[in-house]
Every structure is written in structure tokens, then in C-alpha cells.
C-alpha atoms as a PDB file:
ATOM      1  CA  UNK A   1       3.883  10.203  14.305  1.00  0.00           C
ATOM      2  CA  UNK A   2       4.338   9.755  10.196  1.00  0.00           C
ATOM      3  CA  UNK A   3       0.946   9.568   8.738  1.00  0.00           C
ATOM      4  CA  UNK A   4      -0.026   8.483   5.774  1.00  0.00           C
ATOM      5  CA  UNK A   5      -3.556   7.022   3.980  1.00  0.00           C
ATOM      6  CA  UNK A   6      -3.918   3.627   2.537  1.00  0.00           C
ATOM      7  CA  UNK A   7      -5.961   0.995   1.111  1.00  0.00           C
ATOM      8  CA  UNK A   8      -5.443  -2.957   1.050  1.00  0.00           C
ATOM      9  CA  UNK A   9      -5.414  -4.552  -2.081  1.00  0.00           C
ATOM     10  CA  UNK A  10      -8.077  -7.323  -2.302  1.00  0.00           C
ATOM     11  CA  UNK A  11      -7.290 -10.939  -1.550  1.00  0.00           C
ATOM     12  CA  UNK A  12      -6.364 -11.777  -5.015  1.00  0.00           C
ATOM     13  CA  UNK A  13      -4.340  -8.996  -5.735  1.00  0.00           C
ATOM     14  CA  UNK A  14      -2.586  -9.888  -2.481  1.00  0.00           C
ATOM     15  CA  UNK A  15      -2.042 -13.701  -4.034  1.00  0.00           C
ATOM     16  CA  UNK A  16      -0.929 -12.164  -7.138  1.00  0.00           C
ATOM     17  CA  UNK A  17       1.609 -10.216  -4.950  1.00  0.00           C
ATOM     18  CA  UNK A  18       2.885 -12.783  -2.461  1.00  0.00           C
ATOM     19  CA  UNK A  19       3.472 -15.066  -5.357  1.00  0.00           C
ATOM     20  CA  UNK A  20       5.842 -12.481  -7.267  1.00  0.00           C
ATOM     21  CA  UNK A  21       7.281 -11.770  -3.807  1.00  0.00           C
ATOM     22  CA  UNK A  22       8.375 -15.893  -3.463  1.00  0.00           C
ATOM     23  CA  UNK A  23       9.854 -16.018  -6.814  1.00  0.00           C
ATOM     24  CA  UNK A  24      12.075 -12.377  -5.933  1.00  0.00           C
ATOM     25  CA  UNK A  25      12.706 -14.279  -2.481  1.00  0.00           C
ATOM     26  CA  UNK A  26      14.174 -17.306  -4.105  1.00  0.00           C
ATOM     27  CA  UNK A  27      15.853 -15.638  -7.124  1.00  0.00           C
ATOM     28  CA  UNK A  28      17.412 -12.222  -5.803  1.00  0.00           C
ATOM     29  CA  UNK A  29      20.979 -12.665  -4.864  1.00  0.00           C
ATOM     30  CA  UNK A  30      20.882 -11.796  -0.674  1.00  0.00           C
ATOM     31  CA  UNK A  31      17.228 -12.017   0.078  1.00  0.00           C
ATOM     32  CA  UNK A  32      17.170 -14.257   2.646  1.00  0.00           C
ATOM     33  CA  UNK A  33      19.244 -11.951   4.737  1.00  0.00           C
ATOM     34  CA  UNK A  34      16.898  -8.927   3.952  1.00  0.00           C
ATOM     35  CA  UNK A  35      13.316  -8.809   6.486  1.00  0.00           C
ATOM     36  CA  UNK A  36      10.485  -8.986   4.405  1.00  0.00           C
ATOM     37  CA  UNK A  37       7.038  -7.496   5.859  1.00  0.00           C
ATOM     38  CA  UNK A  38       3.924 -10.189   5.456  1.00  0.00           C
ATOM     39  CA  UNK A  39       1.548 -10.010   3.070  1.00  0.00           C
ATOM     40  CA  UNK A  40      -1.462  -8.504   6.254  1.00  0.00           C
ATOM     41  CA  UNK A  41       1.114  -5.186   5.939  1.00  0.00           C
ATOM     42  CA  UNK A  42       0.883  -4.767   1.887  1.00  0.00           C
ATOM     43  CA  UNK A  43      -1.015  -1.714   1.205  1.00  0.00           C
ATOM     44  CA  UNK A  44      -1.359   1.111  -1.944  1.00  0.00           C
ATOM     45  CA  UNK A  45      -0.152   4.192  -0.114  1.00  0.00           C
ATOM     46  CA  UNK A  46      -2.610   6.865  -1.361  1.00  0.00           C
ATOM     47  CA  UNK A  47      -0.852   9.679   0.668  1.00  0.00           C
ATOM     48  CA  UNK A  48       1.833  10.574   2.694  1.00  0.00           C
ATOM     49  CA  UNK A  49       0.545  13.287   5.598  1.00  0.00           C
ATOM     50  CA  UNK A  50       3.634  13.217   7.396  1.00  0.00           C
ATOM     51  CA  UNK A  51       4.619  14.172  10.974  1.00  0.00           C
ATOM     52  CA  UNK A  52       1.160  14.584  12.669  1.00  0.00           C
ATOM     53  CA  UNK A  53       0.490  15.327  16.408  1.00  0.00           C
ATOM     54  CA  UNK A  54      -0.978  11.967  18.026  1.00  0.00           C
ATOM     55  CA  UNK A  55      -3.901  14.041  19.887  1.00  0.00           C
ATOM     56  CA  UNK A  56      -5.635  14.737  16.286  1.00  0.00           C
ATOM     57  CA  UNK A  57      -5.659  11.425  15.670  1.00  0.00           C
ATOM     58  CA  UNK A  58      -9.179  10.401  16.718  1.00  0.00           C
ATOM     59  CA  UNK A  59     -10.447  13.523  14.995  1.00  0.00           C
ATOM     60  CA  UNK A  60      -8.529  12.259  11.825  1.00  0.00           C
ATOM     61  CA  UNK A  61      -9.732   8.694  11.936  1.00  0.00           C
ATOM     62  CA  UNK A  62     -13.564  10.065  12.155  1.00  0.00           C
ATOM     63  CA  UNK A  63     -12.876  12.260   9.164  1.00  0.00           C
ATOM     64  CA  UNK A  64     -11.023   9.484   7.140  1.00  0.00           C
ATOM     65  CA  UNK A  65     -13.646   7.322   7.786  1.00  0.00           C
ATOM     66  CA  UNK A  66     -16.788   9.889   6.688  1.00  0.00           C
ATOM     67  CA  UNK A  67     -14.806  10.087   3.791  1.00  0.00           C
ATOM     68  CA  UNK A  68     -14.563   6.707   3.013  1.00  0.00           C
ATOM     69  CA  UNK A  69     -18.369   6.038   3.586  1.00  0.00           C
ATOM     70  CA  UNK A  70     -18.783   8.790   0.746  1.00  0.00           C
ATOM     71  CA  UNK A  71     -16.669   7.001  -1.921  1.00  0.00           C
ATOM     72  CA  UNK A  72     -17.355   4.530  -4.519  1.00  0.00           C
ATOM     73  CA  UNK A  73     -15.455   1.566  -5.227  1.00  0.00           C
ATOM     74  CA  UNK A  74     -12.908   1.981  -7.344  1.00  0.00           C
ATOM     75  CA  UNK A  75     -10.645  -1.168  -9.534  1.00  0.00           C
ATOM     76  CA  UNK A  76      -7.022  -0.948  -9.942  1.00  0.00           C
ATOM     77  CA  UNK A  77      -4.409  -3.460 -11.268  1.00  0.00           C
ATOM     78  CA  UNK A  78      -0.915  -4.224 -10.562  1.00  0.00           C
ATOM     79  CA  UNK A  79       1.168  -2.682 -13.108  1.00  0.00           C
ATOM     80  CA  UNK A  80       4.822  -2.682 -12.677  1.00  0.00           C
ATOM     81  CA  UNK A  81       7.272  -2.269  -9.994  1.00  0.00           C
ATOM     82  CA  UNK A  82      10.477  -1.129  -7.999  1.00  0.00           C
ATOM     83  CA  UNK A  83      12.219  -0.132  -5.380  1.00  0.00           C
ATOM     84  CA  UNK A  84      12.756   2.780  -3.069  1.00  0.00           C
ATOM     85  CA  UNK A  85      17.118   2.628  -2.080  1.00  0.00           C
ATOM     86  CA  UNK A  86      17.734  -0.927  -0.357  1.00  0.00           C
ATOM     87  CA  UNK A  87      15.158  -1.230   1.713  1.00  0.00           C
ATOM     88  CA  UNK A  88      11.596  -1.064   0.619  1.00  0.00           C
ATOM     89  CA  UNK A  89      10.030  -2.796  -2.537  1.00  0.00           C
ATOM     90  CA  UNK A  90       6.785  -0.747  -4.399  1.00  0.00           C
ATOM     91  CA  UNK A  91       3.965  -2.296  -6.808  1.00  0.00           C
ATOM     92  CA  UNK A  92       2.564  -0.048  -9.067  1.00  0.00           C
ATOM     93  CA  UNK A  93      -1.181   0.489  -9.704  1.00  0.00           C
ATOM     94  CA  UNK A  94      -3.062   1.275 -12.990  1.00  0.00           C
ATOM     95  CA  UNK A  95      -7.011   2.338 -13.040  1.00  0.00           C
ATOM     96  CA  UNK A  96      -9.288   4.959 -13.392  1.00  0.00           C
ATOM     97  CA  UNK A  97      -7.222   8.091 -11.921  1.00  0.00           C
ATOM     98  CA  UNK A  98     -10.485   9.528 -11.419  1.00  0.00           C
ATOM     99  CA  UNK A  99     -12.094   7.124  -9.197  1.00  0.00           C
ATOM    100  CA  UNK A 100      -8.798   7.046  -7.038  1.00  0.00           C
ATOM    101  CA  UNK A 101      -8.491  10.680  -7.110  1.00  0.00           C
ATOM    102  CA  UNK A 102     -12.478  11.052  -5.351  1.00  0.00           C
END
């Protein structure tokens, strides 16, 4: 299984979000033929773990989640944008490299 960690933007950043994502939707030559994921799927990928055995998984999940109990809130804000080939559309994130980084 590909593994990665994430966190979910809050709910306004996830406005701010679906709101560019209906004006690319209506402008963007093609886009109604493309599948576009809903907004309950956005997420800032953190990192990518990749191919990990599905028995560690509940051992994982209990470590990820220790972890998160240890960390302090951290702000970031959207800040710019792309694409990865065809098929997948990225939002960037600025903020305190530090606080994302613990």
C-alpha cells in the first residue's frame, strides 16, 4: 500500500480552495471531461512513505497519532499553485517551516 502523511486544511481554507477550483472548472479548456476529487479528499501532503506492508499499519496509526498528540498547532496559508503532468492539481502552503517541520 502507498503511504503517505497528511493534514486537512481548515474549513475556510477548504472554501478558499473549492472556490478557485469552480472558477478553473468553468474557465480551463476540457475540464468538464477531467474527474475532479471533492473538496472531503483535499489534504497538504506532509510526506510520502511509500510502499508499506499493510500488517504495520495499526502499529503506524498508533505512532502517527502519539505524534500528533505531541504537536502544536501550526498556521499555514495558501500560496500558489500547479500541477503534477495531466492529472493531479497541487496548492502550495506558506508558514512557519518550523512549526510544520515538529
Amino acid at each position: 500500500m502507498r503511504l503517505f502523511t497528511a493534514v486537512v486544511p481548515p474549513a475556510a481554507q477548504l472554501d478558499e480552495l473549492a472556490a478557485a477550483v469552480a472558477r478553473l472548472r468553468q474557465a480551463a479548456p476540457g475540464a468538464d471531461a477531467l474527474r475532479w476529487t471533492r473538496p472531503a479528499g483535499w489534504h497538504y501532503t506532509l510526506a510520502f512513505l511509500g510502499e508499506v506492508d499493510e500488517g504495520l499499519l495499526p502499529e503506524l496509526e498508533e505512532r502517527f497519532r502519539r505524534g500528533a498528540r505531541r504537536s502544536v498547532p501550526f498556521r499555514v496559508a495558501i500560496s500558489g499553485g500547479g500541477h503534477f503532468g495531466q492529472g493531479i492539481l497541487w496548492a502550495g502552503a506558506a508558514g512557519e517551516d518550523d512549526d510544520v517541520a515538529s
